[in-house]
PDB file of N, CA and C in Angstrom:
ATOM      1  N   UNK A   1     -23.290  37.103   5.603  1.00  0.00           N
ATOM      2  CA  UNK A   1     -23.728  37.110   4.226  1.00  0.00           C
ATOM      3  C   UNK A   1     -22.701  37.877   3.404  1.00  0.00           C
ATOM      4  N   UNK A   2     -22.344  37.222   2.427  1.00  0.00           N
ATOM      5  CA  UNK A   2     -21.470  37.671   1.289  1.00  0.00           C
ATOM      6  C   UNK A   2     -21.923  39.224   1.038  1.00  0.00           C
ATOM      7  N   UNK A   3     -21.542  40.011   0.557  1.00  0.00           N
ATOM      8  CA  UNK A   3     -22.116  41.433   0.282  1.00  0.00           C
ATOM      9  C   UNK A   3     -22.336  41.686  -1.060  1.00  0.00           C
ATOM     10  N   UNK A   4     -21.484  40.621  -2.096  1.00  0.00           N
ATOM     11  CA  UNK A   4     -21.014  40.713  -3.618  1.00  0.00           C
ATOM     12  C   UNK A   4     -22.375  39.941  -3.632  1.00  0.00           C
ATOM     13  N   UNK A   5     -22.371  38.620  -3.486  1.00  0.00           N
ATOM     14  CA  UNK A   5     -23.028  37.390  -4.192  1.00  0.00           C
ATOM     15  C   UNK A   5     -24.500  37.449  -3.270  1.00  0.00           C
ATOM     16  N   UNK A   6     -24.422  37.638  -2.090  1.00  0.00           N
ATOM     17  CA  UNK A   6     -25.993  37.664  -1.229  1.00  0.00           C
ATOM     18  C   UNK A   6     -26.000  36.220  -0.313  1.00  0.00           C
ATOM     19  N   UNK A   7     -25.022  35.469  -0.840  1.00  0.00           N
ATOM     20  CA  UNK A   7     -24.868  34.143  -0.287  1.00  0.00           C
ATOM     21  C   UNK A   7     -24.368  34.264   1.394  1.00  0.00           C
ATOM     22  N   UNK A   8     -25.268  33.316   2.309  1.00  0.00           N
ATOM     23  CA  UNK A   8     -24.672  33.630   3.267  1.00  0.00           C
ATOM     24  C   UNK A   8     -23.801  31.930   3.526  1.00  0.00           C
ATOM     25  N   UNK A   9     -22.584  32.435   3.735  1.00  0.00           N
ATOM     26  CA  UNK A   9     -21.656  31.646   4.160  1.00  0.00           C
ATOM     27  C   UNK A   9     -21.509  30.795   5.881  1.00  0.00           C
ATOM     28  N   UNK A  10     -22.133  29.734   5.920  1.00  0.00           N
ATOM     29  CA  UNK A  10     -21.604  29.005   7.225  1.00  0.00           C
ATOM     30  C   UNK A  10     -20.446  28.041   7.630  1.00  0.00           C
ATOM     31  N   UNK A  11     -19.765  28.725   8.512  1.00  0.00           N
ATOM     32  CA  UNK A  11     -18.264  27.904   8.822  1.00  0.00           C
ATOM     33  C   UNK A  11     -18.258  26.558  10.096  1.00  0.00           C
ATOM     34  N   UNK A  12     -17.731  25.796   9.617  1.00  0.00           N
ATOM     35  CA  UNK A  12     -18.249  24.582  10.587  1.00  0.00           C
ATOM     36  C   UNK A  12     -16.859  24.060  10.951  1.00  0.00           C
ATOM     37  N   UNK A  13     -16.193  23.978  12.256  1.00  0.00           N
ATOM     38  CA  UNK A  13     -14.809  23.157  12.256  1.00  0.00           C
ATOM     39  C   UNK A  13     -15.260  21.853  12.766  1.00  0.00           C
ATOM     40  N   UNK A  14     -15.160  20.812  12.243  1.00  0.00           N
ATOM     41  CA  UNK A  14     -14.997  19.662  13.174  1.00  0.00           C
ATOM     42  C   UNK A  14     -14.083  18.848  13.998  1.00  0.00           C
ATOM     43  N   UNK A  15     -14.051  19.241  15.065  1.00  0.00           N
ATOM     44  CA  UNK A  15     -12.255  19.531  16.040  1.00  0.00           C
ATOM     45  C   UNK A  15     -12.713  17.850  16.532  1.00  0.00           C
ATOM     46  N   UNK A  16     -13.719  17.000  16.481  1.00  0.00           N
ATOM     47  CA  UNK A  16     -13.705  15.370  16.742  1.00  0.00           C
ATOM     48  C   UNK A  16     -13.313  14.358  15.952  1.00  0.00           C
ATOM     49  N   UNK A  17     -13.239  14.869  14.758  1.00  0.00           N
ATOM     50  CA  UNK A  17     -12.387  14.004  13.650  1.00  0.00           C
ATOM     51  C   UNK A  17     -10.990  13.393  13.949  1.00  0.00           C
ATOM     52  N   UNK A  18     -10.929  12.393  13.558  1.00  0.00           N
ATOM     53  CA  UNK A  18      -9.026  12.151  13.845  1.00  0.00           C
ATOM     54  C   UNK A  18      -9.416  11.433  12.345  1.00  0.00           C
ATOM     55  N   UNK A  19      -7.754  11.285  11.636  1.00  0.00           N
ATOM     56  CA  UNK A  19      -7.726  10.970  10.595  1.00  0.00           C
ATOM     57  C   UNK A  19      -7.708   9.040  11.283  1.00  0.00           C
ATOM     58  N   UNK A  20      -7.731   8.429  10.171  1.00  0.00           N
ATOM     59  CA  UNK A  20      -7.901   6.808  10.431  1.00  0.00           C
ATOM     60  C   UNK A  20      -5.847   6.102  10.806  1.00  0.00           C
ATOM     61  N   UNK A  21      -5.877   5.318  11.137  1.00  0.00           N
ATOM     62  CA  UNK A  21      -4.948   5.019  11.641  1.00  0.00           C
ATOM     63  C   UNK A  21      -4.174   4.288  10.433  1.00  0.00           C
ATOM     64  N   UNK A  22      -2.765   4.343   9.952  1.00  0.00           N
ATOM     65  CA  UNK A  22      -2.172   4.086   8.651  1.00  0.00           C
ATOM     66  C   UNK A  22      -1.502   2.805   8.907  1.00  0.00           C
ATOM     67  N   UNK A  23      -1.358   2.051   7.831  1.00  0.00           N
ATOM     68  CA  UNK A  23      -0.627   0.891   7.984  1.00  0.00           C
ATOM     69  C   UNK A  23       0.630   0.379   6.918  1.00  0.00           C
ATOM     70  N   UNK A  24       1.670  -0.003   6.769  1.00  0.00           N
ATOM     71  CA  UNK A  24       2.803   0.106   5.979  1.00  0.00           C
ATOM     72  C   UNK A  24       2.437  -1.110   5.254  1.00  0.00           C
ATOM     73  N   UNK A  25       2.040  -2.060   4.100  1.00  0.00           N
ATOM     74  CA  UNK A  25       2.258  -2.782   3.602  1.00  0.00           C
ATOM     75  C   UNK A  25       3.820  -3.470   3.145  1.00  0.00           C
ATOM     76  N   UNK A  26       3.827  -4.315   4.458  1.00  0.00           N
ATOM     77  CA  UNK A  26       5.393  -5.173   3.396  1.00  0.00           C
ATOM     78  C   UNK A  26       5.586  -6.277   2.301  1.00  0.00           C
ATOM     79  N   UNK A  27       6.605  -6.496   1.635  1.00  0.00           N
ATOM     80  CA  UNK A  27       7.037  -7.858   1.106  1.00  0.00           C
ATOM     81  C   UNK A  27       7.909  -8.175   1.980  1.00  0.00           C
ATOM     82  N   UNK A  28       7.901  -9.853   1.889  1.00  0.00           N
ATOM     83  CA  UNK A  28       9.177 -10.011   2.488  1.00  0.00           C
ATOM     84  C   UNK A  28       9.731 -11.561   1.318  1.00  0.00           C
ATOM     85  N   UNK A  29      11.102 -11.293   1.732  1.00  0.00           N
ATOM     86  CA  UNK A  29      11.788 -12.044   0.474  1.00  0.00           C
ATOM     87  C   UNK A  29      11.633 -13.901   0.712  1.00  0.00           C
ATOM     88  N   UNK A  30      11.707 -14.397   0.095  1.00  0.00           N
ATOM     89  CA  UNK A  30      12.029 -16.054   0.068  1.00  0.00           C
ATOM     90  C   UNK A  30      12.958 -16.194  -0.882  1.00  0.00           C
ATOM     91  N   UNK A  31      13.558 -17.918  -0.857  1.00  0.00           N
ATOM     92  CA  UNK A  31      14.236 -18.283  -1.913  1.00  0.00           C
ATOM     93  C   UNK A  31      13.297 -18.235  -3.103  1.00  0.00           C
ATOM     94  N   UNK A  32      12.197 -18.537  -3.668  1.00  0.00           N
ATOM     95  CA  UNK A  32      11.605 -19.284  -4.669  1.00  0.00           C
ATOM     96  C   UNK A  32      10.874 -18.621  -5.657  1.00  0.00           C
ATOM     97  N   UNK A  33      10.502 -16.966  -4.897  1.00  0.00           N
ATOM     98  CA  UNK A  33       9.177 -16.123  -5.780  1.00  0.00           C
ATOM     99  C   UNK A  33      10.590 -15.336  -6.444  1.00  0.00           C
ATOM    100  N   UNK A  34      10.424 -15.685  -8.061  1.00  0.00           N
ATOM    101  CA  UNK A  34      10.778 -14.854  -9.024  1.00  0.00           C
ATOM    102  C   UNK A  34      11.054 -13.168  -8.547  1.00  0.00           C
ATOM    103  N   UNK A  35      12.332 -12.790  -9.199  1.00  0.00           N
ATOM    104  CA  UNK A  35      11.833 -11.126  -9.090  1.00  0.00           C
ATOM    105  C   UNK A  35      11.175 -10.768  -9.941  1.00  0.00           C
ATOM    106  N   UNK A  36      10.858 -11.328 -10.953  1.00  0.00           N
ATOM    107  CA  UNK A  36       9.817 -10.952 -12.420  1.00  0.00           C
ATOM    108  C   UNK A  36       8.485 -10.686 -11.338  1.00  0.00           C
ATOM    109  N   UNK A  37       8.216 -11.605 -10.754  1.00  0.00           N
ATOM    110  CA  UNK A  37       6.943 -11.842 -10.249  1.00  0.00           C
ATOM    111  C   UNK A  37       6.829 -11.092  -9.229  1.00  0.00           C
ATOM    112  N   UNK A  38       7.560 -10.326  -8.328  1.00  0.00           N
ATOM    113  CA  UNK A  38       7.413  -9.475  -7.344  1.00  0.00           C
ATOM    114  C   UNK A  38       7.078  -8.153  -8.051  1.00  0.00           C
ATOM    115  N   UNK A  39       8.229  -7.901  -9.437  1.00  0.00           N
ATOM    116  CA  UNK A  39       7.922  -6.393  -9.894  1.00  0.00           C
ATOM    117  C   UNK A  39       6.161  -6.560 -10.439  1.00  0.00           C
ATOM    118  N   UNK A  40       5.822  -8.266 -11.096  1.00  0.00           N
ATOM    119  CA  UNK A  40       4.816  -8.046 -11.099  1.00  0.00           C
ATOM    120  C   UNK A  40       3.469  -7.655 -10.299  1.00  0.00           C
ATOM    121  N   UNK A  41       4.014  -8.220  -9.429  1.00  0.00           N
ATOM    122  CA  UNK A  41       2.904  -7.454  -8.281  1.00  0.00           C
ATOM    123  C   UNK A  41       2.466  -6.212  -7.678  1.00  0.00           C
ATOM    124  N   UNK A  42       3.599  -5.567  -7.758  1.00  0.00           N
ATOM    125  CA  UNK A  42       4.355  -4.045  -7.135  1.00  0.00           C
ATOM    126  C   UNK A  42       3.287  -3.495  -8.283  1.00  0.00           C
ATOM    127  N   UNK A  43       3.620  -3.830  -9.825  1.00  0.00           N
ATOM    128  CA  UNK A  43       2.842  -2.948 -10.821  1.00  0.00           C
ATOM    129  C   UNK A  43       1.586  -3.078 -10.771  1.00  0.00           C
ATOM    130  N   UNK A  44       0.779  -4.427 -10.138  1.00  0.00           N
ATOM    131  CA  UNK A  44      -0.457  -4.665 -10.204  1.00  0.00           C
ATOM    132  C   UNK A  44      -1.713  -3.767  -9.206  1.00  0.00           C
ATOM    133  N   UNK A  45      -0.634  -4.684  -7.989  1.00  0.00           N
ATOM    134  CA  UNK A  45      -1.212  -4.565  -6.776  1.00  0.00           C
ATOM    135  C   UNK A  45      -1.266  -2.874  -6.501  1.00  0.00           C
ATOM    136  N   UNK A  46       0.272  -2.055  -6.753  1.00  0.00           N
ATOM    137  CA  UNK A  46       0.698  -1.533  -5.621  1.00  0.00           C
ATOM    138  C   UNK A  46       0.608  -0.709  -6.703  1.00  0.00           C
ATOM    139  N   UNK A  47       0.845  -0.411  -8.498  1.00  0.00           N
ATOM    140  CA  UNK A  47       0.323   0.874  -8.903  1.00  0.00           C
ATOM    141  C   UNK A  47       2.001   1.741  -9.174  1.00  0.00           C
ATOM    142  N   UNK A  48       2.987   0.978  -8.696  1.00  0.00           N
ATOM    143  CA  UNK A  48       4.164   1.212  -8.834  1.00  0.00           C
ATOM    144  C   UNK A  48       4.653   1.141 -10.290  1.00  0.00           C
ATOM    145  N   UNK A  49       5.195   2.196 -10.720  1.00  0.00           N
ATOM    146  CA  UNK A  49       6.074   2.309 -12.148  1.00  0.00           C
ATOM    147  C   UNK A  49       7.107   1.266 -12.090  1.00  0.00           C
ATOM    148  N   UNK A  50       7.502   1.090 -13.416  1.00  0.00           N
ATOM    149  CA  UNK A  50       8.476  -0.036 -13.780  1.00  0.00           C
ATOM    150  C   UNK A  50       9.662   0.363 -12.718  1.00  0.00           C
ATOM    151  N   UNK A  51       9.712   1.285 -12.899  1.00  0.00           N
ATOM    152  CA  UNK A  51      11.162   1.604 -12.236  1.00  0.00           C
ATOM    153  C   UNK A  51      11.040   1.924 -10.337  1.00  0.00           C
ATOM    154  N   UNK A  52       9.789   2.158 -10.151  1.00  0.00           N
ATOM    155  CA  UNK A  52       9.616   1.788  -8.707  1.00  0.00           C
ATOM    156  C   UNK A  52       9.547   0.395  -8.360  1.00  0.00           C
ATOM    157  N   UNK A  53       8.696  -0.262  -8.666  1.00  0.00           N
ATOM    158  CA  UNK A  53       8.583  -1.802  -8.705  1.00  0.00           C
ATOM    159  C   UNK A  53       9.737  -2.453  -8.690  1.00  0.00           C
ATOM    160  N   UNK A  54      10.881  -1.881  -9.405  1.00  0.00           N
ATOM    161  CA  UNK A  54      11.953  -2.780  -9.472  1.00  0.00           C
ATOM    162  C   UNK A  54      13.107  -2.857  -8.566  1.00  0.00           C
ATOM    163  N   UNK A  55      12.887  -1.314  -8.165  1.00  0.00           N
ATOM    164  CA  UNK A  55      13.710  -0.501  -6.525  1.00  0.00           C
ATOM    165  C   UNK A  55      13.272  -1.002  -5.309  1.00  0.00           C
ATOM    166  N   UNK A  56      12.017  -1.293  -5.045  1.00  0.00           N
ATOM    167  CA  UNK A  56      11.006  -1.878  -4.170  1.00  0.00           C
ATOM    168  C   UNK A  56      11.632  -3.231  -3.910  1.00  0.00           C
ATOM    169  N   UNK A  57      11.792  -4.231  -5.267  1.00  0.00           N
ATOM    170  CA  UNK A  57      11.613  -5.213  -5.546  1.00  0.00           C
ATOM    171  C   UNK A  57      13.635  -5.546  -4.647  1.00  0.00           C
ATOM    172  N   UNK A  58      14.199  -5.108  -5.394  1.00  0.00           N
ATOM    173  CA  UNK A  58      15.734  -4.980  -4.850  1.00  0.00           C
ATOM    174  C   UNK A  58      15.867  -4.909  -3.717  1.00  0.00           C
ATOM    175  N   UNK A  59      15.315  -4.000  -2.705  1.00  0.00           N
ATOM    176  CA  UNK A  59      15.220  -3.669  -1.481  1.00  0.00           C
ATOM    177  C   UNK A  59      14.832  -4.860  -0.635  1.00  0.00           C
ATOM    178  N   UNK A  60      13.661  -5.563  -1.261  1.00  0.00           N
ATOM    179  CA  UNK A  60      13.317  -6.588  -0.413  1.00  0.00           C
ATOM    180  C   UNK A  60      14.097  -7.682  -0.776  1.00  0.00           C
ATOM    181  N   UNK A  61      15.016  -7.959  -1.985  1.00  0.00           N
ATOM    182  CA  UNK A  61      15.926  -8.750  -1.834  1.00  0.00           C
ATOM    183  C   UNK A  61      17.151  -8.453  -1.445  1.00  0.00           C
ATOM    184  N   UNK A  62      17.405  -7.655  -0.834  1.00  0.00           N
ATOM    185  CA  UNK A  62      18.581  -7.171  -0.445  1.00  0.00           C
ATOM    186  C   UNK A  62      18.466  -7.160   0.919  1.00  0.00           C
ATOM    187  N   UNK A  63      17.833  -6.403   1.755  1.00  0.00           N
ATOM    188  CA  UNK A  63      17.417  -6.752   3.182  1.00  0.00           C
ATOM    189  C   UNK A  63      16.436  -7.150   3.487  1.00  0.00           C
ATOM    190  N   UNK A  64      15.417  -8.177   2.632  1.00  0.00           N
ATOM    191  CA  UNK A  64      14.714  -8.929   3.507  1.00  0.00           C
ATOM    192  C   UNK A  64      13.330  -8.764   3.595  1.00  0.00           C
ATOM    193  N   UNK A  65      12.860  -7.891   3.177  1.00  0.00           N
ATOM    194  CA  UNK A  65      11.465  -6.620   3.529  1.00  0.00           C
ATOM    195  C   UNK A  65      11.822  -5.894   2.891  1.00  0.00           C
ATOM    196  N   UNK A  66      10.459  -5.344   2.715  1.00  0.00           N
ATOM    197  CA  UNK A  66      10.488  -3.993   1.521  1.00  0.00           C
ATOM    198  C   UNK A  66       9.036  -3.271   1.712  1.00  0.00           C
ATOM    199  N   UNK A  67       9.004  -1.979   1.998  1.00  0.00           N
ATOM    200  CA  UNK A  67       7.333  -1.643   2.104  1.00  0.00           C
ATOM    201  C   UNK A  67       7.019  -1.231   0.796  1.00  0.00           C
ATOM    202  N   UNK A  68       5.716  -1.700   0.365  1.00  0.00           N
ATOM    203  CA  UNK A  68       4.868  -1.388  -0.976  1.00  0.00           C
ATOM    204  C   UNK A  68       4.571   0.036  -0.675  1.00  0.00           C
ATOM    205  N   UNK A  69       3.723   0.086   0.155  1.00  0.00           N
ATOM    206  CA  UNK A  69       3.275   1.583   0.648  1.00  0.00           C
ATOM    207  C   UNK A  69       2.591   1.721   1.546  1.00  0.00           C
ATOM    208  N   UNK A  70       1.645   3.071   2.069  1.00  0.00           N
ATOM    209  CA  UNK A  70       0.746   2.754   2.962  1.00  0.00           C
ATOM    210  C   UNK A  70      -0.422   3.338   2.925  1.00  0.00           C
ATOM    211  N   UNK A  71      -1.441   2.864   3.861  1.00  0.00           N
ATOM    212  CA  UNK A  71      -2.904   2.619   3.139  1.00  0.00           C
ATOM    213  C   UNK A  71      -3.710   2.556   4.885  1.00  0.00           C
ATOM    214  N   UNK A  72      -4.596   2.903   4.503  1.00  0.00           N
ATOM    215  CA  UNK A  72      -5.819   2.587   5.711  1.00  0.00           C
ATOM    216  C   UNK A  72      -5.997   1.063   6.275  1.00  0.00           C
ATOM    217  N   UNK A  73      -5.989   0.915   6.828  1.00  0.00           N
ATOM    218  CA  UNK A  73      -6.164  -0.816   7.161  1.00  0.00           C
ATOM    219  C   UNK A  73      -7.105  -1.712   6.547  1.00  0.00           C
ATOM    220  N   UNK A  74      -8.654  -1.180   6.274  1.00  0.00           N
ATOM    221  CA  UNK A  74      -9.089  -2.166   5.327  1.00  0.00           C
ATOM    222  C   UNK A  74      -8.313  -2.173   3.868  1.00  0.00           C
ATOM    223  N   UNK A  75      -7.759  -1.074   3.432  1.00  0.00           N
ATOM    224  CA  UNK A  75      -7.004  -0.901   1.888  1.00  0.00           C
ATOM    225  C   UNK A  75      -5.604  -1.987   1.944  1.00  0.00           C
ATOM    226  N   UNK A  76      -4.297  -1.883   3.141  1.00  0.00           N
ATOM    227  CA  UNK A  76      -3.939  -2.643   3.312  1.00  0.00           C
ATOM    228  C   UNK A  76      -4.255  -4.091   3.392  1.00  0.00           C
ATOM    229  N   UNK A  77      -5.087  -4.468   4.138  1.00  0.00           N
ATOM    230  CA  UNK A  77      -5.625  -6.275   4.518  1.00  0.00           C
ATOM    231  C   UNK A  77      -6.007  -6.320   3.359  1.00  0.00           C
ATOM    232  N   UNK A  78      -6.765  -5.602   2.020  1.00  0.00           N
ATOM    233  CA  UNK A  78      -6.514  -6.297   0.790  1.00  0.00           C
ATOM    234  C   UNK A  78      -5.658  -6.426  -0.290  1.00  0.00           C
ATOM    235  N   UNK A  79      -4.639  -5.530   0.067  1.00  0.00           N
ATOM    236  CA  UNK A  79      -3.326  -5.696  -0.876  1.00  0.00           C
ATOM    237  C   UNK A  79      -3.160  -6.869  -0.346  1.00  0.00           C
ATOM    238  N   UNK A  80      -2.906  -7.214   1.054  1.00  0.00           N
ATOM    239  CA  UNK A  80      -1.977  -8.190   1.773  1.00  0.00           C
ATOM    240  C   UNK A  80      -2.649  -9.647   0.804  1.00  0.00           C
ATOM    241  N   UNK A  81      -4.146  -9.834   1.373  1.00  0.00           N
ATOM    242  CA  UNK A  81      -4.423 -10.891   0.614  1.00  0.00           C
ATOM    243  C   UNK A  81      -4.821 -10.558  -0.694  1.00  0.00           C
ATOM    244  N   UNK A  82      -4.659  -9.541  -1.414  1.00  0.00           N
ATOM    245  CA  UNK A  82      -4.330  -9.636  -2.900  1.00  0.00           C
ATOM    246  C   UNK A  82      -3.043 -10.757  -3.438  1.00  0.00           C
ATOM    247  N   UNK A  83      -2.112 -10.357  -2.634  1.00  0.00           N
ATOM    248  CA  UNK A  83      -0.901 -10.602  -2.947  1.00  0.00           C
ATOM    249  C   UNK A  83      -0.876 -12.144  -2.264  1.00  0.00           C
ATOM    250  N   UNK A  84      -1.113 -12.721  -1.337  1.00  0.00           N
ATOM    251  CA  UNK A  84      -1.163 -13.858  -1.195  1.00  0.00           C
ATOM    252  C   UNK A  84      -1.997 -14.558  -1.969  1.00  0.00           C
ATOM    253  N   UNK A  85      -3.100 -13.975  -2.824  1.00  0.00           N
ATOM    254  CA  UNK A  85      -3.618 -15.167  -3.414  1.00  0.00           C
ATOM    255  C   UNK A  85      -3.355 -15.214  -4.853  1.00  0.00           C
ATOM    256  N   UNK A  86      -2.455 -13.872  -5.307  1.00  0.00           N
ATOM    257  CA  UNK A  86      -1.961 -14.152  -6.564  1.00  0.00           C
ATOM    258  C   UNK A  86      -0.975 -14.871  -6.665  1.00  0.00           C
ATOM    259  N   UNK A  87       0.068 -14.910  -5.510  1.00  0.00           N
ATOM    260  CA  UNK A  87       0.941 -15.867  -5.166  1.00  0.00           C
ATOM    261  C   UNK A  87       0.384 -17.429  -5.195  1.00  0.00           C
ATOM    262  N   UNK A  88      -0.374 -17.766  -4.879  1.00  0.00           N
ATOM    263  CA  UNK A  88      -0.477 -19.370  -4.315  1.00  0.00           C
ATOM    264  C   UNK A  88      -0.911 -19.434  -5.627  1.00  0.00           C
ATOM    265  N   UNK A  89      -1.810 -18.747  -6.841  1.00  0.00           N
ATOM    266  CA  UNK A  89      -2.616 -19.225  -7.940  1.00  0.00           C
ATOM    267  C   UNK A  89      -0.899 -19.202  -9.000  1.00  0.00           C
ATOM    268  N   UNK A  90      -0.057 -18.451  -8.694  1.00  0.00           N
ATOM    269  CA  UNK A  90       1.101 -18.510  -9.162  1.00  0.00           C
ATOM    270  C   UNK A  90       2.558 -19.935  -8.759  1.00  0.00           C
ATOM    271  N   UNK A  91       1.910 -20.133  -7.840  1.00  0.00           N
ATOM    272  CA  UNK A  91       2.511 -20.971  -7.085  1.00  0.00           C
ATOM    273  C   UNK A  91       3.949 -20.820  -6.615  1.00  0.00           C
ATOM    274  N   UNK A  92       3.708 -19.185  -5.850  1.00  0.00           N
ATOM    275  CA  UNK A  92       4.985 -18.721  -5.612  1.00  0.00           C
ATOM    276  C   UNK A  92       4.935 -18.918  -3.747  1.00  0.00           C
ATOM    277  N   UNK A  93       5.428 -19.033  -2.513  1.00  0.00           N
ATOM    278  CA  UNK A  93       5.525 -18.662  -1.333  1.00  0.00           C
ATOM    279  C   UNK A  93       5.325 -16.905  -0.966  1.00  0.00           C
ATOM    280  N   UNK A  94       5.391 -16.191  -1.490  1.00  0.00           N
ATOM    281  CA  UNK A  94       5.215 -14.792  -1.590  1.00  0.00           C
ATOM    282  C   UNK A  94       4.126 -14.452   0.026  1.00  0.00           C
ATOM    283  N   UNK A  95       5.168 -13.732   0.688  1.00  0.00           N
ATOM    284  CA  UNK A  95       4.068 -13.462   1.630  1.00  0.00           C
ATOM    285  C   UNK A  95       4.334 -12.125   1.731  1.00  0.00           C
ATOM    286  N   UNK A  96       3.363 -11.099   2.111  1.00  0.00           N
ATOM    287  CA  UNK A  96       2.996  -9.476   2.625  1.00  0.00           C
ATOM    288  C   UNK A  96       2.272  -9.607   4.052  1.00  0.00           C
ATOM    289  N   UNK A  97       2.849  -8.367   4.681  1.00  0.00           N
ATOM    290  CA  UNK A  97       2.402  -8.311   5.608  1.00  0.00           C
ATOM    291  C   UNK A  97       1.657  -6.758   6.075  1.00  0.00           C
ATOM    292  N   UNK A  98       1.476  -6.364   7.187  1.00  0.00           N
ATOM    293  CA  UNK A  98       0.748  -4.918   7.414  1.00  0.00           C
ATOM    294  C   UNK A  98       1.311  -4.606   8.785  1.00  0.00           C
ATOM    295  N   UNK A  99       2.015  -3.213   9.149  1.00  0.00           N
ATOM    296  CA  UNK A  99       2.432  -2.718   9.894  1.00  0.00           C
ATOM    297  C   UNK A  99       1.390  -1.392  10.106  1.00  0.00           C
ATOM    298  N   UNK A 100       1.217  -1.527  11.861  1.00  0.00           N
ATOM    299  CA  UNK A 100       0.466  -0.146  11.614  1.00  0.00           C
ATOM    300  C   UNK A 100       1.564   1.092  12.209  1.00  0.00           C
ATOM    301  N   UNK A 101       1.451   2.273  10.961  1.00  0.00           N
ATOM    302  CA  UNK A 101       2.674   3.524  11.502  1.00  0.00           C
ATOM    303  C   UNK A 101       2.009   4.632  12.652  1.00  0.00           C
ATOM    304  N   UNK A 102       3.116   4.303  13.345  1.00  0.00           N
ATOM    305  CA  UNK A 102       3.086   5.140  14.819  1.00  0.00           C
ATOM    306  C   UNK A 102       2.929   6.170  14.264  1.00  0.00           C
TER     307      UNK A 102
END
């Protein structure tokens, strides 16, 4: 019990917790999806500033892949098909994928 306030204080560790397992969201490049339309996504989807979105966006046209960011696995699997179905209603090939980090 506190001695100031009268409150008695209980301490609890929970040593069975593990945090959830993380997953990398990628792009990966094609000939056909606009870079307009990738930074657009990056800003939508992914919450990325103009000027991240567009670094992001470079990266995956430059080598191929590019990670958005990373996220819990249900948060990932809906960027992923976020992004595939803004793509097809866009009528871009645009595909994302999900890596889980070791």
């Amino acid at each position: 019990m506190d001695r100031d306030t009268g409150i008695k204080t209980i301490e609890r560790v929970d040593e069975g917790i593990e945090e959830p397992p993380m997953y990398q969201v990628l792009l990966h490049n094609d000939d056909y999806t606009t870079m307009d339309f990738v930074v657009e996504i990056l800003q939508e989807v992914f919450r990325k500033s103009p000027v991240e979105a567009t670094s992001i966006m470079l990266n995956v046209h430059k080598n191929g892949i590019g990670v958005c960011g990373t996220y819990t696995k249900e948060i990932a699997e809906t960027k992923v098909n976020e992004v595939h179905s803004r793509a097809r209603k866009a009528g871009y090939p645009l595909r994302a994928s999900m890596q889980k980090v070791d």
